[in-house]
N, C-alpha and C. Protein backbone atom coordinates (compact mmCIF):
# COMPACT_ATOMS: atom_id res chain seq x y z
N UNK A 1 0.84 -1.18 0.00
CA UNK A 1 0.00 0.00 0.00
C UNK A 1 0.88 1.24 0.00
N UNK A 2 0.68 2.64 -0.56
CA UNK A 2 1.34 3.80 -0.80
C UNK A 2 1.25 4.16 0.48
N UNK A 3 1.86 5.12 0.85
CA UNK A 3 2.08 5.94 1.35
C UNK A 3 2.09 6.98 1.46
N UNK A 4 0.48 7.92 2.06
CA UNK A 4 -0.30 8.64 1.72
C UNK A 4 0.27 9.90 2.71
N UNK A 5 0.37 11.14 2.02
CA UNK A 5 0.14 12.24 2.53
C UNK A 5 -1.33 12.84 3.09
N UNK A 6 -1.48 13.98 3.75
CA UNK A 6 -2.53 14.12 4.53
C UNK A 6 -2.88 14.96 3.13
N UNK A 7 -2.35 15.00 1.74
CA UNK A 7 -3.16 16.05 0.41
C UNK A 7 -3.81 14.81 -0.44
N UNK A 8 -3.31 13.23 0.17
CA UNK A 8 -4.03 12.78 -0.92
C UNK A 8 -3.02 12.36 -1.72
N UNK A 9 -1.89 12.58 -2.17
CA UNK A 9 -0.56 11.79 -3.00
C UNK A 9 -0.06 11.35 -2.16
N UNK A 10 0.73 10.43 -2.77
CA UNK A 10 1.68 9.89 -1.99
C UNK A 10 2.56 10.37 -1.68
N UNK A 11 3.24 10.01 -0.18
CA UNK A 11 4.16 10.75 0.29
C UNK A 11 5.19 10.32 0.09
N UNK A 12 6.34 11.46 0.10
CA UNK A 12 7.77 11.17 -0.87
C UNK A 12 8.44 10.15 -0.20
N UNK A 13 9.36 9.39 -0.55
CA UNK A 13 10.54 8.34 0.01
C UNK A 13 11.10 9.41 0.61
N UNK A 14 12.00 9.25 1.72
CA UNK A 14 13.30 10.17 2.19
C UNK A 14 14.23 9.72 1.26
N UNK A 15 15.21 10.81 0.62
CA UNK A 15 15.78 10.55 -0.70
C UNK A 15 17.30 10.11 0.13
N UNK A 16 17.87 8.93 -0.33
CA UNK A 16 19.46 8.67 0.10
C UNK A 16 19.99 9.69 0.62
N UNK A 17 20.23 10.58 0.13
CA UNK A 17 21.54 11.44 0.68
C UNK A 17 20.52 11.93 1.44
N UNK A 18 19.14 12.57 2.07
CA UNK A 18 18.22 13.11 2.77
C UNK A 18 18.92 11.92 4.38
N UNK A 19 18.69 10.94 4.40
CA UNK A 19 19.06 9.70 5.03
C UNK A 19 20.50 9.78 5.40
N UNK A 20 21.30 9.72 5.01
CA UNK A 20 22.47 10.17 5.23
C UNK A 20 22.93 11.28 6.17
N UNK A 21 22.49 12.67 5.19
CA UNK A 21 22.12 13.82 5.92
C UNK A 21 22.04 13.17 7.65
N UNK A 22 20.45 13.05 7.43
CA UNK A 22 19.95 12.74 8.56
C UNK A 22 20.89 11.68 10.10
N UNK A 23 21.64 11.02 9.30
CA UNK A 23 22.42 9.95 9.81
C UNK A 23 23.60 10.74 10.65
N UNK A 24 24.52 11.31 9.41
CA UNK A 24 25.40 11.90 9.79
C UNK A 24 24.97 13.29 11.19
N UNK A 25 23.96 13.95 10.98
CA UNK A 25 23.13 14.40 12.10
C UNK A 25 23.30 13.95 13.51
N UNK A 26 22.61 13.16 13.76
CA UNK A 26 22.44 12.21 14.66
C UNK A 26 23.89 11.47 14.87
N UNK A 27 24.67 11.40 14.37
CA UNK A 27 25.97 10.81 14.88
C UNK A 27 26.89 11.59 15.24
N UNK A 28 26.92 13.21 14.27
CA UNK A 28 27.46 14.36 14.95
C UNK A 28 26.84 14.76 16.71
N UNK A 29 25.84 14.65 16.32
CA UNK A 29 24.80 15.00 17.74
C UNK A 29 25.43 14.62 18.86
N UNK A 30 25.54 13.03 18.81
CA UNK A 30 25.74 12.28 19.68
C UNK A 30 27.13 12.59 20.25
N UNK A 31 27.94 12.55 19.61
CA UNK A 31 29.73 12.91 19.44
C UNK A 31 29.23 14.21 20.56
N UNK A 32 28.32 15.68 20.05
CA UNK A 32 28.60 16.52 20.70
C UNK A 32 28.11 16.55 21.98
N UNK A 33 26.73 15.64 22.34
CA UNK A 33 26.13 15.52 23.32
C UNK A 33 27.22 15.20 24.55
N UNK A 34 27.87 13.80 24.14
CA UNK A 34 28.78 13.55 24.81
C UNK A 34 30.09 14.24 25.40
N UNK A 35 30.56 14.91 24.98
CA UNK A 35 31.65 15.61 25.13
C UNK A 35 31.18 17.40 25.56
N UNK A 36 29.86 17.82 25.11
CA UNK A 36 29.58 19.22 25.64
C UNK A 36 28.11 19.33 26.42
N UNK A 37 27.69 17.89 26.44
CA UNK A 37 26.35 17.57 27.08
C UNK A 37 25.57 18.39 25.86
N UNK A 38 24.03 18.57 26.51
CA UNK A 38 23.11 18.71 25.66
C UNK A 38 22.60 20.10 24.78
N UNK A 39 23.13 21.26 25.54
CA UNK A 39 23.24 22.30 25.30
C UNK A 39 24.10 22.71 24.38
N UNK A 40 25.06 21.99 23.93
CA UNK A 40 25.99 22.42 22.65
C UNK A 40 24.95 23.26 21.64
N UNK A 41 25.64 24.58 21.44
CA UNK A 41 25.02 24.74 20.59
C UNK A 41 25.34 24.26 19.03
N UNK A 42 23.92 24.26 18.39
CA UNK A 42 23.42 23.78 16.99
C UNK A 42 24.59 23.98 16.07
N UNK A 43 24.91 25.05 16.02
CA UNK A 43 26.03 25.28 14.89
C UNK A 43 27.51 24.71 15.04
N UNK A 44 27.82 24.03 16.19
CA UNK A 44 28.80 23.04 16.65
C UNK A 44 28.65 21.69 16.02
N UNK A 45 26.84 21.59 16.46
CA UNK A 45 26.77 20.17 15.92
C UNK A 45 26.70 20.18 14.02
N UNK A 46 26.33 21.44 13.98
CA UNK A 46 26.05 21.67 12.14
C UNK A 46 27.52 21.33 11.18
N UNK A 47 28.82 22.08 12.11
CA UNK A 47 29.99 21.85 11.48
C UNK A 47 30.68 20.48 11.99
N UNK A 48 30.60 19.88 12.80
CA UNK A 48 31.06 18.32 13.22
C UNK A 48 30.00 17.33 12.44
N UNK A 49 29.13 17.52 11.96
CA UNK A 49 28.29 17.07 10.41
C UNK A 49 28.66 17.33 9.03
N UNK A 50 29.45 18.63 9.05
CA UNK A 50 29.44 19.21 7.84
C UNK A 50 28.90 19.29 6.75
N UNK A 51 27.15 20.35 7.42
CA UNK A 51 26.51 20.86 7.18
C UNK A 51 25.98 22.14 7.38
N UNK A 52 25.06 22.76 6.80
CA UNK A 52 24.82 24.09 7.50
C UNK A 52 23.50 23.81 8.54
N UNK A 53 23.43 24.52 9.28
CA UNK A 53 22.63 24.83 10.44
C UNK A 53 20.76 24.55 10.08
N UNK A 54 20.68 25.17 8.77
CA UNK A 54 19.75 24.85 7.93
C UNK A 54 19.17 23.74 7.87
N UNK A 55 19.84 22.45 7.33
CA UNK A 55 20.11 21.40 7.45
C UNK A 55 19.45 20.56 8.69
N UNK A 56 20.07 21.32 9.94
CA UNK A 56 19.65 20.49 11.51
C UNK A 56 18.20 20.91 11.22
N UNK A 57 17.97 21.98 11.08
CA UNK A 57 16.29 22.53 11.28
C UNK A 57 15.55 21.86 10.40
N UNK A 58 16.14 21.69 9.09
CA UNK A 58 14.71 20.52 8.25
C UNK A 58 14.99 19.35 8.51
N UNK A 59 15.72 18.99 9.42
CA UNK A 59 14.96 17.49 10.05
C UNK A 59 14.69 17.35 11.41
N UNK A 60 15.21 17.86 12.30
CA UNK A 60 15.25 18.22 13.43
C UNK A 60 14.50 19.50 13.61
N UNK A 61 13.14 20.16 13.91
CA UNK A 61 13.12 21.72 14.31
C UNK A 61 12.86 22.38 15.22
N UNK A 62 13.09 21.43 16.21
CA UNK A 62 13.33 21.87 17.76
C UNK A 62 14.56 21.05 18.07
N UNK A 63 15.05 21.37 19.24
CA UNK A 63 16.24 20.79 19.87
C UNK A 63 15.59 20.17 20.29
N UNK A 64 15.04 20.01 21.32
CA UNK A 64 13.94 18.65 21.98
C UNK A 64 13.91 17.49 20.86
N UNK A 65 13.55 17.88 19.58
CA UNK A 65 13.42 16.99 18.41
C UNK A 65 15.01 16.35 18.03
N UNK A 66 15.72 16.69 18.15
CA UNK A 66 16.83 16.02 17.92
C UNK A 66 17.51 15.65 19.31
N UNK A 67 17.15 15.97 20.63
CA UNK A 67 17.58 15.52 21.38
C UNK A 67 17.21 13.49 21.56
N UNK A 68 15.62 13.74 21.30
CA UNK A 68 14.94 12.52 21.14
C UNK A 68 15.22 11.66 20.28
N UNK A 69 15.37 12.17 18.73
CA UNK A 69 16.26 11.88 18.06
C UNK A 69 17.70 10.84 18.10
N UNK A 70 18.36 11.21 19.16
CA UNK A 70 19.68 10.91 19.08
C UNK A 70 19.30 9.92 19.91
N UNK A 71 18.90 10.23 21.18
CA UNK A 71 18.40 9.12 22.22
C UNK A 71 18.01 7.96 21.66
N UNK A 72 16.82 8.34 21.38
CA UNK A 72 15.51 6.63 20.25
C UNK A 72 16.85 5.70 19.26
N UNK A 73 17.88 6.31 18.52
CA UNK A 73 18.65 5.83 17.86
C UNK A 73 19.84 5.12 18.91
N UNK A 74 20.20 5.94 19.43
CA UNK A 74 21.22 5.09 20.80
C UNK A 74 20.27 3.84 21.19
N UNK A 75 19.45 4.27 21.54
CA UNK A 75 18.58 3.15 22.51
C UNK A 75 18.37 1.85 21.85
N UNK A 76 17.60 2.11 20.46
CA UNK A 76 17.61 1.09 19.39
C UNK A 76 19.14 0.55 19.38
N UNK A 77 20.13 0.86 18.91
CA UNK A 77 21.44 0.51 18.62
C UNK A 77 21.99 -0.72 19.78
N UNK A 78 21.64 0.00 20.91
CA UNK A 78 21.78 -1.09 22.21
C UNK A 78 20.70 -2.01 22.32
N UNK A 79 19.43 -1.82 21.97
CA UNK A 79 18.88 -3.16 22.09
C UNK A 79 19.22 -4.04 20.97
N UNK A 80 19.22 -3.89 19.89
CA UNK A 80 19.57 -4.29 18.75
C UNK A 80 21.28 -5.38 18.82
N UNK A 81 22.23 -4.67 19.58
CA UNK A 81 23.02 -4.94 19.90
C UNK A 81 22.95 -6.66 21.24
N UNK A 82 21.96 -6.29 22.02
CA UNK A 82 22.10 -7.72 22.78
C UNK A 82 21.95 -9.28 21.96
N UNK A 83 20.73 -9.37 21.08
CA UNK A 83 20.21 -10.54 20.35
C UNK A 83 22.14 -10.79 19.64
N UNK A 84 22.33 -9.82 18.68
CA UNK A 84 23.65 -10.22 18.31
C UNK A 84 24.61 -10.71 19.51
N UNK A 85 25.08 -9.83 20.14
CA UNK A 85 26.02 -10.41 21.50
C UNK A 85 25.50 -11.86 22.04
N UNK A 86 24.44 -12.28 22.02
CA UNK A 86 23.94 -13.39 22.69
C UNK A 86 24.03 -14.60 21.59
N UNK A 87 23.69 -14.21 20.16
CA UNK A 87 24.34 -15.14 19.12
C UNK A 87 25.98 -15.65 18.98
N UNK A 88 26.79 -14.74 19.13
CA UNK A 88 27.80 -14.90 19.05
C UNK A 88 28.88 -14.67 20.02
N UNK A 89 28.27 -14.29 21.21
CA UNK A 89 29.66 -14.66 22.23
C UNK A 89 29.26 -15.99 23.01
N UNK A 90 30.47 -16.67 23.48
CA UNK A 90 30.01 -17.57 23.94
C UNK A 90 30.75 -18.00 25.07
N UNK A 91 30.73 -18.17 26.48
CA UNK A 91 29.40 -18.11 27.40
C UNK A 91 28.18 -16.93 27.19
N UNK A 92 26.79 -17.22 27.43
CA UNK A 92 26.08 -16.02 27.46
C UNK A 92 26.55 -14.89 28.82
N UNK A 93 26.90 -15.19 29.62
CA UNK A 93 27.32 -14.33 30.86
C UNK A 93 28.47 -13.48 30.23
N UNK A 94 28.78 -13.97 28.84
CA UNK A 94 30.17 -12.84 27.97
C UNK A 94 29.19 -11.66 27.76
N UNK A 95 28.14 -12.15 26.77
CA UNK A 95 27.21 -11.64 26.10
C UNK A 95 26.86 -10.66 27.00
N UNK A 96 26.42 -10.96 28.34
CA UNK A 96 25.75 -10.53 29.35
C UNK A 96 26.70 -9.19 29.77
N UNK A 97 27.51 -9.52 30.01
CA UNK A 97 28.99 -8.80 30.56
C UNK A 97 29.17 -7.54 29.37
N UNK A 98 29.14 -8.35 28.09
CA UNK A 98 29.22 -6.79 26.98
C UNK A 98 27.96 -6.13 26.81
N UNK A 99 27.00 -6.57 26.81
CA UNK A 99 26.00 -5.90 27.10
C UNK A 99 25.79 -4.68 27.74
N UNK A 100 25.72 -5.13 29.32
CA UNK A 100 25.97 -4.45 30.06
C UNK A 100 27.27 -3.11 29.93
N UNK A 101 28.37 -3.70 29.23
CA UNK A 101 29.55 -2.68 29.04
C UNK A 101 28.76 -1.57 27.63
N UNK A 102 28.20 -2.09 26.91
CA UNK A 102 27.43 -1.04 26.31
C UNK A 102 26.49 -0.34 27.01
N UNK A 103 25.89 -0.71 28.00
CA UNK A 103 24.72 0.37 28.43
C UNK A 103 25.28 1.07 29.41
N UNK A 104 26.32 0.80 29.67
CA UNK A 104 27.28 1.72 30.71
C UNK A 104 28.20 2.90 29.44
N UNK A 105 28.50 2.44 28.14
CA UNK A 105 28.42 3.44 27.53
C UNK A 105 27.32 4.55 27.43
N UNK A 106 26.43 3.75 27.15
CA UNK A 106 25.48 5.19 26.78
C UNK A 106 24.83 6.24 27.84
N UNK A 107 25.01 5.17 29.02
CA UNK A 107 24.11 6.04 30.50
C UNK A 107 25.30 7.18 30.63
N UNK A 108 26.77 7.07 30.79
CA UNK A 108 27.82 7.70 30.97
C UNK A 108 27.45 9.07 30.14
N UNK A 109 27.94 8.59 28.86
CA UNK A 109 27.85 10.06 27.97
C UNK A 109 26.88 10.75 27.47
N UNK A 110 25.51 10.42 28.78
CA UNK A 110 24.21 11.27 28.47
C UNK A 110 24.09 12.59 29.27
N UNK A 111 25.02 13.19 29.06
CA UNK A 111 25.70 14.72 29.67
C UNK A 111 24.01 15.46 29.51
N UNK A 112 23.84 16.04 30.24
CA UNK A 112 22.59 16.87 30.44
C UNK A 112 21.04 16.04 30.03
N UNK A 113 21.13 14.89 29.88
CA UNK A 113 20.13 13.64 29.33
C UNK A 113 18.85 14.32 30.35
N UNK A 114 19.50 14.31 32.13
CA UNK A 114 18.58 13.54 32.99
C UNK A 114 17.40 15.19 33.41
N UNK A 115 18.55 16.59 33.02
CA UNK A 115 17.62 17.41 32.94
C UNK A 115 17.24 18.02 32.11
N UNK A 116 16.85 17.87 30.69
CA UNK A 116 15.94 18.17 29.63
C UNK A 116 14.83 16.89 29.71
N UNK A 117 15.22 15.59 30.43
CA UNK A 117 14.33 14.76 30.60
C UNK A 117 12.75 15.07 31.58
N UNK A 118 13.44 16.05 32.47
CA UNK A 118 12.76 17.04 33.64
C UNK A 118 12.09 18.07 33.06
N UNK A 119 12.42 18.86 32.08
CA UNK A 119 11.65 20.06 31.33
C UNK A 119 10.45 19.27 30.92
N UNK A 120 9.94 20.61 30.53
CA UNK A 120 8.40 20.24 30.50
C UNK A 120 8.08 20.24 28.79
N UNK A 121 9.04 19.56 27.82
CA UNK A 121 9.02 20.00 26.59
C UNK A 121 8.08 18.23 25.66
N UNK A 122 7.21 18.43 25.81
CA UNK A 122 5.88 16.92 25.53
C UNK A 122 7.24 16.18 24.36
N UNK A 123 8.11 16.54 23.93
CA UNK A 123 8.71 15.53 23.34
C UNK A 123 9.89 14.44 24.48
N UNK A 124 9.91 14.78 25.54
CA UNK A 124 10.30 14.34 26.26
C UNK A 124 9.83 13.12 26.92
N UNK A 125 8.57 13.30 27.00
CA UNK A 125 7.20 12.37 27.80
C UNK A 125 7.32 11.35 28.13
N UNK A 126 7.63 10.55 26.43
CA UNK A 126 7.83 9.38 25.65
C UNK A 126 8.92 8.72 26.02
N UNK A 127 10.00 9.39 26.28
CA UNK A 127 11.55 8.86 26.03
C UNK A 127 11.98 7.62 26.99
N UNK A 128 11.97 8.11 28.12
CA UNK A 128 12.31 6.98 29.23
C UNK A 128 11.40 5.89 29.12
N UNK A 129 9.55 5.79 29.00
CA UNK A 129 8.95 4.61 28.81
C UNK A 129 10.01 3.72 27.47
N UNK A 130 10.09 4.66 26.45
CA UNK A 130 10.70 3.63 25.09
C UNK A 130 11.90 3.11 25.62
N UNK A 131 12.87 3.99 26.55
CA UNK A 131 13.82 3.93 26.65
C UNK A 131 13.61 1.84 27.50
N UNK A 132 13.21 1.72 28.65
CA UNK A 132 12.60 1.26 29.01
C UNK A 132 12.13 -0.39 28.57
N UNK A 133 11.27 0.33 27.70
CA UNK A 133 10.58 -1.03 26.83
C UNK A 133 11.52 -1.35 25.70
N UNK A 134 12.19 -1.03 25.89
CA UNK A 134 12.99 -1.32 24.49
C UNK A 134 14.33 -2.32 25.16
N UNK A 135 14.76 -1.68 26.43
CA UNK A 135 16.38 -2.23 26.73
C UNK A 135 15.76 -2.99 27.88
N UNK A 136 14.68 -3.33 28.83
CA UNK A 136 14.61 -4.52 29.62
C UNK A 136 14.40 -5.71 29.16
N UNK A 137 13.40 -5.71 28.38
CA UNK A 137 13.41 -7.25 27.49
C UNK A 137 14.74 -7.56 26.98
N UNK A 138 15.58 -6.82 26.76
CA UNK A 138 16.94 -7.54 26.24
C UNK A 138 17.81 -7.81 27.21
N UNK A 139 17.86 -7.09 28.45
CA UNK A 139 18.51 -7.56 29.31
C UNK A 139 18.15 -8.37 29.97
N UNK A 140 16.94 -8.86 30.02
CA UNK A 140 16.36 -9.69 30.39
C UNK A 140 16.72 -11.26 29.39
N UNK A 141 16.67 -10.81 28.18
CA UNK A 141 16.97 -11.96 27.46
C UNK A 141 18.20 -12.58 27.21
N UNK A 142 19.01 -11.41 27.89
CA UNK A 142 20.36 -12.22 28.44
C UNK A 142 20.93 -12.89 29.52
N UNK A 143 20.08 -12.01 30.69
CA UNK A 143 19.94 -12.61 31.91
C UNK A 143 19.78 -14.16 32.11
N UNK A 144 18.18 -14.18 31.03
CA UNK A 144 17.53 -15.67 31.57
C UNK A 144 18.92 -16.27 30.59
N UNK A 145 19.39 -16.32 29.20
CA UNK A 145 20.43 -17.16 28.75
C UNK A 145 21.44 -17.81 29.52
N UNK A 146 21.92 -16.74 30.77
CA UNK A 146 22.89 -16.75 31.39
C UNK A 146 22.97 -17.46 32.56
N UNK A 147 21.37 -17.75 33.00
CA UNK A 147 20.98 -17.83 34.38
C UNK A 147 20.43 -19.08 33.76
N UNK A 148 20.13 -19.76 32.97
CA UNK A 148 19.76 -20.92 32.13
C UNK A 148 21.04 -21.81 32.03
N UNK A 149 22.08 -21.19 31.59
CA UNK A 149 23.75 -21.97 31.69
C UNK A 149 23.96 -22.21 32.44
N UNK A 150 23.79 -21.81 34.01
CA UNK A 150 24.46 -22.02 34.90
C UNK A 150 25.04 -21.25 35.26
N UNK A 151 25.51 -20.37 34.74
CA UNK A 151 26.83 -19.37 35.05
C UNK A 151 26.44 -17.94 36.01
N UNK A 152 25.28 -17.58 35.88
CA UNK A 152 24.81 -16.08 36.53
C UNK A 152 24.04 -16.73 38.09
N UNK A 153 23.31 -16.09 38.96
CA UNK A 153 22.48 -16.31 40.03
C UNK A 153 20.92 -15.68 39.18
N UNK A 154 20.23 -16.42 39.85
CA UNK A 154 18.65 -16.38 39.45
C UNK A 154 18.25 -15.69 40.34
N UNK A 155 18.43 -15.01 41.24
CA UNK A 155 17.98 -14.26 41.81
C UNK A 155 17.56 -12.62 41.71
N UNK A 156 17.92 -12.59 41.01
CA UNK A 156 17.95 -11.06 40.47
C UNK A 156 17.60 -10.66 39.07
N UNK A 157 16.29 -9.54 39.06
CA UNK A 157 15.41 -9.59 37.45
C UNK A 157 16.15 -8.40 36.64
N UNK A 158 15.80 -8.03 35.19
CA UNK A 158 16.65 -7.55 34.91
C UNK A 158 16.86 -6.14 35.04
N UNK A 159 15.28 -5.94 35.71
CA UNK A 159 14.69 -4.61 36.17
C UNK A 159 16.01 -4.08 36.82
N UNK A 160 15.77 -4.86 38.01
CA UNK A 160 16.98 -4.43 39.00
C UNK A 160 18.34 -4.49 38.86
N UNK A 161 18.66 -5.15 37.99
CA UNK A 161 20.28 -5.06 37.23
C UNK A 161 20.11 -3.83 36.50
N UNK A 162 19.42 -3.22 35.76
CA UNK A 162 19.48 -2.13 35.16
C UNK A 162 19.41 -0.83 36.17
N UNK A 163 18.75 -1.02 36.88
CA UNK A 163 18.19 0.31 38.09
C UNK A 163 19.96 0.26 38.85
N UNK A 164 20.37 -1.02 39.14
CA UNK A 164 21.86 -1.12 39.88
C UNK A 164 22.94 -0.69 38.90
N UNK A 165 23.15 -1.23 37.59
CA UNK A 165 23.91 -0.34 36.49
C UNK A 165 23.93 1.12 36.65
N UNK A 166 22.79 1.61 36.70
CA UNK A 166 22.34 3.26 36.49
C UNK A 166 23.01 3.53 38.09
N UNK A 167 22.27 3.19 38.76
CA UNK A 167 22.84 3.82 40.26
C UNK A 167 24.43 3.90 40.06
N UNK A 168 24.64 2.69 39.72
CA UNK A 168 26.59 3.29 40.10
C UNK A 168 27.42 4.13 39.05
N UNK A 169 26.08 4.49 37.92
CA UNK A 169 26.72 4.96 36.86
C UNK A 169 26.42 7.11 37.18
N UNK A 170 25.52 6.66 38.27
CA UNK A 170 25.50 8.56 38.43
C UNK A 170 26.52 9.49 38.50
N UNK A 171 27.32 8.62 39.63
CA UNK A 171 28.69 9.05 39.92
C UNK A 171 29.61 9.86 39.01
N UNK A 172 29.24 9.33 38.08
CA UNK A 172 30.31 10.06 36.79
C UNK A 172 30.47 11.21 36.95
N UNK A 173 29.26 12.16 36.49
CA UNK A 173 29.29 13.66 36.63
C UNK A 173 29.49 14.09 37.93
N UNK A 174 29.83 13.52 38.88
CA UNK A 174 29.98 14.07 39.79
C UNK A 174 31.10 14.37 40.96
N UNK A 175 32.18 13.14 40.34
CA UNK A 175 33.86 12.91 40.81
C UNK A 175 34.38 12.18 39.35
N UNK A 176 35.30 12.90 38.92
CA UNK A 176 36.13 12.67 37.67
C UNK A 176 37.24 11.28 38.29
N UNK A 177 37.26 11.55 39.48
CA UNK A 177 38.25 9.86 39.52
C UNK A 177 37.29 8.92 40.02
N UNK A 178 36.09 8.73 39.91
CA UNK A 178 34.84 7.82 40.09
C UNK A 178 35.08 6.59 39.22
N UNK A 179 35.17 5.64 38.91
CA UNK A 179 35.25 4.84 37.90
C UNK A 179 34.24 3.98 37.68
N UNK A 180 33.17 4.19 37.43
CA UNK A 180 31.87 3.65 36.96
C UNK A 180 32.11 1.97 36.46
N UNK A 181 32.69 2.00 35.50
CA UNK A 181 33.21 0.51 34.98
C UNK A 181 33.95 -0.29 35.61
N UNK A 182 34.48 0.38 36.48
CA UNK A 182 35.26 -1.01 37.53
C UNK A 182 33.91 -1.07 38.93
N UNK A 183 33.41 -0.19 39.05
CA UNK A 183 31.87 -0.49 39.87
C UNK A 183 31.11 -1.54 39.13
N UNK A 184 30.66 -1.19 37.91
CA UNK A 184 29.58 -2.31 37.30
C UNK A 184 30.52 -3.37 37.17
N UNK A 185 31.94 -3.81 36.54
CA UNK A 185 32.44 -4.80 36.36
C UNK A 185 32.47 -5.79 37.53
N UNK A 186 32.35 -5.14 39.23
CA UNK A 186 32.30 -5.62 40.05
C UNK A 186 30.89 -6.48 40.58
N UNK A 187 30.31 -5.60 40.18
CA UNK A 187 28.60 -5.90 40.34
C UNK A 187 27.93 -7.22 39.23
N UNK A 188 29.05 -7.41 37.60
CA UNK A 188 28.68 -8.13 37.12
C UNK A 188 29.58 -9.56 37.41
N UNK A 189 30.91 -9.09 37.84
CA UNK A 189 31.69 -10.08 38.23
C UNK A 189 30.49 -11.33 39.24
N UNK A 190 29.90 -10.22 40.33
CA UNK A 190 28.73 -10.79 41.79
C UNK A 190 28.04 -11.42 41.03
N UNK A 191 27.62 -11.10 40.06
CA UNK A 191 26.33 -12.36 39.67
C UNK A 191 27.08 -13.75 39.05
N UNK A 192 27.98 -13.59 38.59
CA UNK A 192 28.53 -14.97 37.94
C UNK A 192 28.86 -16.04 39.29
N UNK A 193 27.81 -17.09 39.14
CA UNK A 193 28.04 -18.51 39.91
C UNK A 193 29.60 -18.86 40.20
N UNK A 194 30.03 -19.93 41.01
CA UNK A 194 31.38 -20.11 41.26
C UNK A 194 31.73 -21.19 40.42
């Protein structure tokens, strides 16, 4: 079936390089999010794209909109990321272990994430439920792999492995000799059986 505009034709494909554009966007974004938090301004992220400013606004035309943007794509990337890790590393508690070392990437370099998450801007609303529904079922689906081998403790859901990830991952912004990854590495070391 087409793909209908609200005039009645069909609505256009996003053209390759439109996609691209868009790509390269969102990967500049991310680069700047990380390193200047969320407030970078636009024309930072326009030239680490190398594009004009123009550009961010016809696909993005609020910052809220590309903040969400960058997020929904991280988030996807990491769930997307467990099913593979769980195919091909092997023990699943590896799988489990890199997993986890990815979502300790992304919680880390979400520099100003937790207060534009707090503004009152309705594109925000959404983010943490997706965020959410998207990355517990996978940690979960590594969990039970892991806890199915033998190798992890069954005691613990994946809810709460994620809520315990995040807790030791606050620290970051807040003592530069904090080391977040030797915290979670410790915490994932605890679940592996003897």
């Amino acid at each position: 079936m087409a793909n209908v505009s609200g005039s009645g034709w069909p609505a256009p494909r996003k053209r390759t390089d439109a996609r691209r554009n868009a790509q390269k966007l969102l990967d500049a974004a991310a680069a700047a999010f990380a390193t200047s938090g969320v407030d970078v301004p636009v024309r930072d992220i326009a030239a680490r794209a190398g594009v004009g400013v123009g550009t961010i606004y016809r696909h993005f035309p609020t910052r809220a909109d590309l903040i969400v943007a960058v997020y929904r794509h991280q988030i996807e990337a990491c769930a997307e990321a467990g099913p593979a890790l769980l195919a091909h590393s092997n023990p699943p508690h590896t799988a489990l272990a890199r997993w986890i070392d990815l979502f300790v990437d992304f919680l880390v370099t979400k520099q100003g994430l937790a207060e534009a998450l707090r503004s009152d801007a309705a594109a925000f609303q959404t983010l943490h439920a997706h965020f959410l529904d998207r990355l517990v079922p996978v940690c979960a689906q590594l969990l039970d792999a892991a806890v199915t081998a033998g190798e992890t403790r069954s005691d613990i859901n994946a809810d709460e492995l994620m809520h315990g990830v995040g807790n030791l991952c606050i620290g970051v912004g807040y003592n530069p000799r904090y080391d977040a990854r030797r915290m979670v590495e410790v915490l994932i070391s605890g679940l592996r059986l003897s």
